[in-house]
N, C-alpha and C. Protein backbone atom coordinates (compact mmCIF):
# COMPACT_ATOMS: atom_id res chain seq x y z
N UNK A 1 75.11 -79.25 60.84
CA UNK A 1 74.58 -78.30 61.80
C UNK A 1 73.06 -78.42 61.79
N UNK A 2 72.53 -78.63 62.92
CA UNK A 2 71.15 -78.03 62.80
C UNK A 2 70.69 -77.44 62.60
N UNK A 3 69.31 -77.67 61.47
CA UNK A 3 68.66 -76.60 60.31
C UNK A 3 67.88 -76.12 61.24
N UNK A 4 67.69 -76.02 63.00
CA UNK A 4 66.49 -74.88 63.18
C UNK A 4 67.81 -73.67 63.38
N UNK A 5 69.35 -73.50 63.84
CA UNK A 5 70.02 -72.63 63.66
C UNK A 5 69.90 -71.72 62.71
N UNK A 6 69.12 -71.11 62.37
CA UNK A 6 69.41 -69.61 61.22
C UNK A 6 68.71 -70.40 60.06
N UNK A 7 68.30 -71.80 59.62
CA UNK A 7 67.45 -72.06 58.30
C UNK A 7 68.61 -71.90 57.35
N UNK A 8 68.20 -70.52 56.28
CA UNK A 8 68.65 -70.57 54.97
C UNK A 8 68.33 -69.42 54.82
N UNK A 9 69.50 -68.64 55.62
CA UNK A 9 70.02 -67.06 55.49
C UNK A 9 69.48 -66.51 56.84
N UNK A 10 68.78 -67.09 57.49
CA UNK A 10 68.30 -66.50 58.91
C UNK A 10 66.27 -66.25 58.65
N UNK A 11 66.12 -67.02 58.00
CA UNK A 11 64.62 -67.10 57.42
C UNK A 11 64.41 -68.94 56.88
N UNK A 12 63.53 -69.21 56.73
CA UNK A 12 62.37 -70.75 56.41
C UNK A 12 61.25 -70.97 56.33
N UNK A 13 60.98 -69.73 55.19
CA UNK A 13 59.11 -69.93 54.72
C UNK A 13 58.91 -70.60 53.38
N UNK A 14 57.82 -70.65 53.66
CA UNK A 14 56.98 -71.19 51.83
C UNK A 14 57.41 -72.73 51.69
N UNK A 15 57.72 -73.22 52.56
CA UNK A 15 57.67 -74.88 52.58
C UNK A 15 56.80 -75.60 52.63
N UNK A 16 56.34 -76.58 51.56
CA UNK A 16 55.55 -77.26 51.12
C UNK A 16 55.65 -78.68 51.96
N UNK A 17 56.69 -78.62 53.01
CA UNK A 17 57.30 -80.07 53.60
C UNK A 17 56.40 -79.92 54.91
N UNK A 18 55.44 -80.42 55.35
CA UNK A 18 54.80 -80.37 56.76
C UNK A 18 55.79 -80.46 58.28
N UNK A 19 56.16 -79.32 59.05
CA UNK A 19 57.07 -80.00 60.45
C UNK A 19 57.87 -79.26 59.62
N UNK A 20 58.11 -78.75 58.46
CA UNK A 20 59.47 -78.24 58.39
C UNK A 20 59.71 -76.65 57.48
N UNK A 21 59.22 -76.06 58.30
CA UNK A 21 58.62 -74.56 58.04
C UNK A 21 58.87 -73.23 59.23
N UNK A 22 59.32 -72.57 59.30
CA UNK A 22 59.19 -70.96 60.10
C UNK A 22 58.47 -70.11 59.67
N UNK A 23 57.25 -69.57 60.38
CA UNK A 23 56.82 -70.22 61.61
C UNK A 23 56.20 -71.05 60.70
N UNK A 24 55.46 -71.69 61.90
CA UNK A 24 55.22 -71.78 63.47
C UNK A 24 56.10 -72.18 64.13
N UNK A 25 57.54 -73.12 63.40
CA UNK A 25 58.75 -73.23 64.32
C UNK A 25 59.76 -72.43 64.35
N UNK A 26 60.04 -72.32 65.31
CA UNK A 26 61.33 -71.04 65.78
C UNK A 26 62.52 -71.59 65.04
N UNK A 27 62.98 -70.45 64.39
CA UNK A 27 64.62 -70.78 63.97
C UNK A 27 65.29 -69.64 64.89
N UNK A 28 66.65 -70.13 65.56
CA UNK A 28 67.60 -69.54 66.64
C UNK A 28 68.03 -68.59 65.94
N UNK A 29 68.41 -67.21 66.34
CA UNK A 29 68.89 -66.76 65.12
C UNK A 29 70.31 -65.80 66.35
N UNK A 30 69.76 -65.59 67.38
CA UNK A 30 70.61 -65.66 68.33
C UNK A 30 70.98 -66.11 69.75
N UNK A 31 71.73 -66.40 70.73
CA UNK A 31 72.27 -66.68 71.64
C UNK A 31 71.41 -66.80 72.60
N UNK A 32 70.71 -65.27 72.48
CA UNK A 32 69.45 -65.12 73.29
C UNK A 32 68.10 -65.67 72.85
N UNK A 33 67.94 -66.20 71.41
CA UNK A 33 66.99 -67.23 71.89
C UNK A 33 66.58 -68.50 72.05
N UNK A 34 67.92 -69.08 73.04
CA UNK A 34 67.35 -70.50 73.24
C UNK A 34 67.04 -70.50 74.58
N UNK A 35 65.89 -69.71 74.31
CA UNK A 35 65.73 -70.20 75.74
C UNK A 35 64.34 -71.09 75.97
N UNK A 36 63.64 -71.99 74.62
CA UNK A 36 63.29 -72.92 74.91
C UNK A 36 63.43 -73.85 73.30
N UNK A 37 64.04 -75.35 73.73
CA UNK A 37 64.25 -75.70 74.83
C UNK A 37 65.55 -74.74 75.03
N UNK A 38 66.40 -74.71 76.52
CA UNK A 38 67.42 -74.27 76.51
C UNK A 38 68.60 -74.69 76.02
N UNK A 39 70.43 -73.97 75.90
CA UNK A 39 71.39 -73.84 75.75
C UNK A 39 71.52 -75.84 75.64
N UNK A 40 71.58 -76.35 76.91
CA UNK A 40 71.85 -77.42 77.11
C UNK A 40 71.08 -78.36 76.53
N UNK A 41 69.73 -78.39 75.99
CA UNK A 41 68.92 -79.28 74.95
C UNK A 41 68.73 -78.97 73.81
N UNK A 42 69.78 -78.12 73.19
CA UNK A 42 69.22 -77.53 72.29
C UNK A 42 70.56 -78.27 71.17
N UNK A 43 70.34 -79.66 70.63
CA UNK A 43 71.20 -80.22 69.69
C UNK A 43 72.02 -79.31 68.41
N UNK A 44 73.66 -79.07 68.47
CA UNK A 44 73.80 -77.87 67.28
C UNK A 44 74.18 -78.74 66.16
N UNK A 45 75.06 -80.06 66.28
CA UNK A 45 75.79 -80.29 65.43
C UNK A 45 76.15 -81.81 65.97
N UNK A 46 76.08 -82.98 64.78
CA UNK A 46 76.27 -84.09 64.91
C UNK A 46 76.17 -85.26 64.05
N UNK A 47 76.46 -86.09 64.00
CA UNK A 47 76.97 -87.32 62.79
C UNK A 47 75.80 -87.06 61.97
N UNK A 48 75.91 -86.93 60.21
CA UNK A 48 74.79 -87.55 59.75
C UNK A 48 75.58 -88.59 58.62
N UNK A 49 74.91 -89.67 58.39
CA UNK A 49 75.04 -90.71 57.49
C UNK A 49 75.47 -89.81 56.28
N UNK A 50 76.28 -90.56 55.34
CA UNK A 50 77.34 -90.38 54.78
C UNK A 50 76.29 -90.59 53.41
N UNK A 51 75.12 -90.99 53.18
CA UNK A 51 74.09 -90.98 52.59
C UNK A 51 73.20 -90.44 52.23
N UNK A 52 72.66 -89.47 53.30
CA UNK A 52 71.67 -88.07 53.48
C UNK A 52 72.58 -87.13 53.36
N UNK A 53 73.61 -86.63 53.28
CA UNK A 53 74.54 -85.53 53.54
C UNK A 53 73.92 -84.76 51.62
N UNK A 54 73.63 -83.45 51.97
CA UNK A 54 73.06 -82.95 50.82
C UNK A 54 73.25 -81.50 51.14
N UNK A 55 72.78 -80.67 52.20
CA UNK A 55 73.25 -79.08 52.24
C UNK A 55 74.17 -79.30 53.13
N UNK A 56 74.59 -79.52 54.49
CA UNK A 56 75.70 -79.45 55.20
C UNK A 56 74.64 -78.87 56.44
N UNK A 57 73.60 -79.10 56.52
CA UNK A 57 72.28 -79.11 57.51
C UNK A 57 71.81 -80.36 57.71
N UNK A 58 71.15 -80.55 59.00
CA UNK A 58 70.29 -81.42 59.46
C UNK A 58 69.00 -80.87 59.70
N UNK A 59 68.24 -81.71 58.95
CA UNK A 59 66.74 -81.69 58.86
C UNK A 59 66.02 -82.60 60.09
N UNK A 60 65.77 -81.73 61.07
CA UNK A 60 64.89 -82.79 62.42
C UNK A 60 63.42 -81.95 62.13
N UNK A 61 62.62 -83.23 61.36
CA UNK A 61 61.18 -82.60 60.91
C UNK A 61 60.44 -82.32 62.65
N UNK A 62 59.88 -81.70 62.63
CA UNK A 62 58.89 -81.43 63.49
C UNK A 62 57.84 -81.89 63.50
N UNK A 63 57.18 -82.68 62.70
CA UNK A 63 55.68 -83.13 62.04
C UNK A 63 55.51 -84.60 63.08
N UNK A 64 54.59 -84.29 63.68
CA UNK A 64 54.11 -85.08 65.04
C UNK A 64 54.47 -85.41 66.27
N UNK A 65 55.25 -83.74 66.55
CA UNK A 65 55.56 -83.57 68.10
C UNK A 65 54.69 -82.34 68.77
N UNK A 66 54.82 -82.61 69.46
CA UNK A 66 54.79 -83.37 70.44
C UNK A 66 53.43 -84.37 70.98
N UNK A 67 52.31 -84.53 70.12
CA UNK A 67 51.40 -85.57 70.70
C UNK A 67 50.96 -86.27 69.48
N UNK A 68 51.40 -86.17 68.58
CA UNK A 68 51.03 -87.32 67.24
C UNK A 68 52.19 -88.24 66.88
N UNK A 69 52.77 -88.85 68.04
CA UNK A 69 54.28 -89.51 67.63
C UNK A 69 54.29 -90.50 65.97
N UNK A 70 52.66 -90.84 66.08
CA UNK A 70 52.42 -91.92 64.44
C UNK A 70 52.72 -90.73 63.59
N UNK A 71 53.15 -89.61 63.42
CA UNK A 71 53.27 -89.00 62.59
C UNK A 71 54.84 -88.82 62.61
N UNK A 72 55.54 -88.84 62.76
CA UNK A 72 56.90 -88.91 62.68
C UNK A 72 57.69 -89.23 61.78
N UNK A 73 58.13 -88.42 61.56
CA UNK A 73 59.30 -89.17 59.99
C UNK A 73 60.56 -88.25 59.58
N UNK A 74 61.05 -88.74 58.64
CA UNK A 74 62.46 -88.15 58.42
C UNK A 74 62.11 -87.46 56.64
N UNK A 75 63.00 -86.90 56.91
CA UNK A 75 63.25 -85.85 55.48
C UNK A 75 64.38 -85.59 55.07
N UNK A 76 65.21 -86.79 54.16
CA UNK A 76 66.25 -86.39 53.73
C UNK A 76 67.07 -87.00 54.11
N UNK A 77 67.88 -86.16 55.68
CA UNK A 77 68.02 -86.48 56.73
C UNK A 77 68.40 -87.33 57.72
N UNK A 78 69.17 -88.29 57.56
CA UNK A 78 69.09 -89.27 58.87
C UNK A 78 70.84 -89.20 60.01
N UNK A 79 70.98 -89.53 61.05
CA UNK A 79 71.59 -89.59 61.76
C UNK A 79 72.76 -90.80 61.90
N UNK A 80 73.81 -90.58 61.43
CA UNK A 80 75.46 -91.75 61.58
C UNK A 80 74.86 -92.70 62.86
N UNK A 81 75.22 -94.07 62.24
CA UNK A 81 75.29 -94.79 63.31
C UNK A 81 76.57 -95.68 63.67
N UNK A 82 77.63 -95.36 63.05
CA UNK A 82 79.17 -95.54 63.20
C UNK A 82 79.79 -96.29 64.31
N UNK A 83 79.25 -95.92 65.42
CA UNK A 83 79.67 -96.04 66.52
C UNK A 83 79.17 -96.85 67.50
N UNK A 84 78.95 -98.46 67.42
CA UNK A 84 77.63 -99.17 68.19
C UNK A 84 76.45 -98.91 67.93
N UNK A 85 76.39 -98.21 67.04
CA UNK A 85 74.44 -98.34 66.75
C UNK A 85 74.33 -96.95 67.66
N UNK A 86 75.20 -95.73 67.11
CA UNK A 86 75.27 -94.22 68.03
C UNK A 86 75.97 -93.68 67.22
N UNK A 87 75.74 -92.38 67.58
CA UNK A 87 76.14 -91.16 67.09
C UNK A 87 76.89 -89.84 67.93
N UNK A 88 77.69 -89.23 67.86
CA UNK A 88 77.85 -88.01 68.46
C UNK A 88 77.12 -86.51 67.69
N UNK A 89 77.16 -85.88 69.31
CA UNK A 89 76.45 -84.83 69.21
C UNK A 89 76.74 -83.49 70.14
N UNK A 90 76.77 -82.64 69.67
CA UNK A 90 77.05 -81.23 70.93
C UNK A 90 76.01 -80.58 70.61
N UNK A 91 75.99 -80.21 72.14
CA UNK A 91 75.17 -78.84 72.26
C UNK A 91 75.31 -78.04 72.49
N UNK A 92 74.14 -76.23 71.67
CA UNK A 92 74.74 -75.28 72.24
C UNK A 92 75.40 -74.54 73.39
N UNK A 93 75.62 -75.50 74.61
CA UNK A 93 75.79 -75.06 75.26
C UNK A 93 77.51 -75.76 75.64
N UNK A 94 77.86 -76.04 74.45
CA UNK A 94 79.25 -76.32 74.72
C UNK A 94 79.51 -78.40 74.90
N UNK A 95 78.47 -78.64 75.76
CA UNK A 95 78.79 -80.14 75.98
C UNK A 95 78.02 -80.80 74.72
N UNK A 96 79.33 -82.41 74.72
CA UNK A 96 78.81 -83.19 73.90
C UNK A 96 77.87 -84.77 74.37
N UNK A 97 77.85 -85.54 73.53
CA UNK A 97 77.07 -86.88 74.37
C UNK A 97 77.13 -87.71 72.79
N UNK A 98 77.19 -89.13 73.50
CA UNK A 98 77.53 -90.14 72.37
C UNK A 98 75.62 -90.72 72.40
N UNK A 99 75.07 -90.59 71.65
CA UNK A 99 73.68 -91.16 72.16
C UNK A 99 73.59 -92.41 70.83
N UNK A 100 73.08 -93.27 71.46
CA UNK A 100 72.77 -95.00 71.06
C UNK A 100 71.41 -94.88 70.71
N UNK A 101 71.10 -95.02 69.22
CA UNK A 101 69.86 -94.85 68.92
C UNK A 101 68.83 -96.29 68.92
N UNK A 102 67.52 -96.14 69.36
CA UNK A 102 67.27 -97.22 70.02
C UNK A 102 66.13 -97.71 68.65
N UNK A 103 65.62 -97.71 67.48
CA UNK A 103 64.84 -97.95 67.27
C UNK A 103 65.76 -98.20 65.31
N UNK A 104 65.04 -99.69 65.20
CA UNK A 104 66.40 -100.14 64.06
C UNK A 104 66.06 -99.26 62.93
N UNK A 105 64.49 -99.10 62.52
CA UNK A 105 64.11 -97.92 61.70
C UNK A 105 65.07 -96.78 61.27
N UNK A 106 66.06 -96.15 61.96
CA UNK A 106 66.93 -95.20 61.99
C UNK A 106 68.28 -95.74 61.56
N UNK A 107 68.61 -96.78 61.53
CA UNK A 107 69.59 -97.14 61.01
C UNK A 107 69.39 -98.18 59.56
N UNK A 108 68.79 -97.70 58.90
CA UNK A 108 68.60 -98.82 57.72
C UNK A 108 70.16 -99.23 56.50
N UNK A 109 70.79 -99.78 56.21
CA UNK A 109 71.51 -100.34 55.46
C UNK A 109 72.11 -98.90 54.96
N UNK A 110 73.75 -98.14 54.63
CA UNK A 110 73.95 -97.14 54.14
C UNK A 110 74.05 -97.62 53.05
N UNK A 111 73.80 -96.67 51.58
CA UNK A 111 74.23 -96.46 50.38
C UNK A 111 75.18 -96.25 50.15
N UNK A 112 76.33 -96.88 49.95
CA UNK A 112 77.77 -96.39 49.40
C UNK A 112 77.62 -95.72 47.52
N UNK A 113 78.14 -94.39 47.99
CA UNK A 113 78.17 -93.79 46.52
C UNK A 113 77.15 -92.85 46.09
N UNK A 114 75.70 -93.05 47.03
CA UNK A 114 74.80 -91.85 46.49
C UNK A 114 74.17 -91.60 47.63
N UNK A 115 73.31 -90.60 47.19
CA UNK A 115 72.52 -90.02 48.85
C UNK A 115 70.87 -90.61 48.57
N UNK A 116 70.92 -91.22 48.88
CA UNK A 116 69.63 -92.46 49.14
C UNK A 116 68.09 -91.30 49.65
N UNK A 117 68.21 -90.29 49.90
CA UNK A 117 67.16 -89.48 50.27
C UNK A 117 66.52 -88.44 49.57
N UNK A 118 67.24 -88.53 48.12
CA UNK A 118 67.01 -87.58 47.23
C UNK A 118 66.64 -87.90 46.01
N UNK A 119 65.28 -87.36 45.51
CA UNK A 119 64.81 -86.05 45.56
C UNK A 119 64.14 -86.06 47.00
N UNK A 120 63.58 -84.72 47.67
CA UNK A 120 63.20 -85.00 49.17
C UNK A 120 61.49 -85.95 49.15
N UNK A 121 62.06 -86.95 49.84
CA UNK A 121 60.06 -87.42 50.11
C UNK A 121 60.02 -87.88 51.68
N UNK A 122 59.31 -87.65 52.26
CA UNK A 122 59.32 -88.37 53.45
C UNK A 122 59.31 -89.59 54.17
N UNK A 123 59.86 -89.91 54.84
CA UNK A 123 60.28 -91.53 55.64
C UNK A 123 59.79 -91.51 56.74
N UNK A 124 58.39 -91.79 56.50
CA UNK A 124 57.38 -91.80 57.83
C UNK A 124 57.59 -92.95 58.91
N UNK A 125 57.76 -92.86 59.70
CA UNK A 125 58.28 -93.62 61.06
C UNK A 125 57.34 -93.59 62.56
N UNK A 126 56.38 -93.71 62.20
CA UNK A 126 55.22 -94.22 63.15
C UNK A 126 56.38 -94.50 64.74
N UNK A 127 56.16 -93.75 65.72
CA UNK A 127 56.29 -93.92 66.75
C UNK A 127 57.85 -94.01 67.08
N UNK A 128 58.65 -93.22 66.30
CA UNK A 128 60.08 -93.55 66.13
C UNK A 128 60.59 -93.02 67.21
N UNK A 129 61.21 -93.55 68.70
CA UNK A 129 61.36 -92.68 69.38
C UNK A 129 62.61 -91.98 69.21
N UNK A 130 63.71 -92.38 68.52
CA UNK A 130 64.85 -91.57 67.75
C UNK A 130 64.80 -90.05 67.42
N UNK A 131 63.38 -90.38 66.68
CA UNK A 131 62.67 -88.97 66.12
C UNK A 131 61.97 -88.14 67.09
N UNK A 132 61.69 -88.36 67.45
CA UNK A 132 61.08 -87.60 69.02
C UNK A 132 62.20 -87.21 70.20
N UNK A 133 63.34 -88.09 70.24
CA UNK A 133 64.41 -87.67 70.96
C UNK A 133 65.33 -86.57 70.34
N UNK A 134 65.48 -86.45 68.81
CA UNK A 134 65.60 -85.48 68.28
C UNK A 134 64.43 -84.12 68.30
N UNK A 135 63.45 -84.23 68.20
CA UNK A 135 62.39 -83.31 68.16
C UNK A 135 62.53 -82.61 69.66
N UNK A 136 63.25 -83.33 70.34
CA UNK A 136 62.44 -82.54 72.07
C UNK A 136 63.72 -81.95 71.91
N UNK A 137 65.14 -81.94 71.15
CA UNK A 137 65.97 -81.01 70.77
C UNK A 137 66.71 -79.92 69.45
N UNK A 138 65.21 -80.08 69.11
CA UNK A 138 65.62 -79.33 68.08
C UNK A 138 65.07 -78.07 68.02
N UNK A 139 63.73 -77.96 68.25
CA UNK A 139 63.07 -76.12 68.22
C UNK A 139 61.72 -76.79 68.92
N UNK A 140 61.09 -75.13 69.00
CA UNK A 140 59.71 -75.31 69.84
C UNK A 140 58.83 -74.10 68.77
N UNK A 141 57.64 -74.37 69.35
CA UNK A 141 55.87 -73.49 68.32
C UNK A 141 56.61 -72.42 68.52
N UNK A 142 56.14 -71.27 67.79
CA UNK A 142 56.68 -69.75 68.52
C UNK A 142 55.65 -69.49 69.14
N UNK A 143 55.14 -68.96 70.27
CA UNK A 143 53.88 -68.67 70.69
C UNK A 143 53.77 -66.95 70.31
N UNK A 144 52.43 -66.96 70.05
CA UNK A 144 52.27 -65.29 69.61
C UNK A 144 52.62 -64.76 70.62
């Protein structure tokens, strides 16, 4: 499930991880607030590699969206590529989509037997557009 859904108890402060903190990013906590992005862009739940699997959350860092894409990277975290070099995915708004991830960075070799992402450090990915196609669905700034 996606970690901007409710975090870790319906709260996500005191994180030392840059991009991956409430606030300044919104965690959903109900129905009524997705309304940016909305219902239909708003990614809930979808493949992760059999490697990163560690809380039963997906971690889509926020750290260089939307105009520092060289800042981009993963935490933990990464996305199944099972399926042609793709993954499935639904959104809150009920529909799903098979999306073909385009950048080989995101699919690196799986670990059979351990979770290759742990302890957490970051997997910086300069211009990953994978990561940015996740970012434009995962949460937005809260504005005061």
């Amino acid at each position: 499930m996606g970690f901007w859904f409710g975090g870790f108890g319906g709260n996500f402060t005191g994180s030392n991880v840059p991009g991956l903190t409430s606030p300044p990013w919104r965690l959903y906590l109900r129905l009524g607030d997705l309304v940016d992005p909305g219902p239909a862009l708003k990614a809930l739940f979808w493949d992760q590699r059999e490697d990163s699997i560690n809380l039963g959350n997906f971690f889509t860092m926020m750290t260089g969206w939307p105009d520092s894409p060289n800042l981009s990277q993963w935490n933990q975290d990464l996305p199944a590529y099972y399926h042609a070099r793709a993954g499935g995915l639904s959104f809150a708004d009920g529909h799903s989509e098979v999306r073909r991830w385009k950048d080989a960075r995101t699919m690196p070799p799986v670990v059979k037997g351990r979770t290759q992402f742990l302890p957490p450090a970051a997997l910086i990915q300069p211009g990953n557009r994978d990561i940015t196609w996740l970012q434009e669905r995962a949460t937005r700034r809260i504005i005061p």
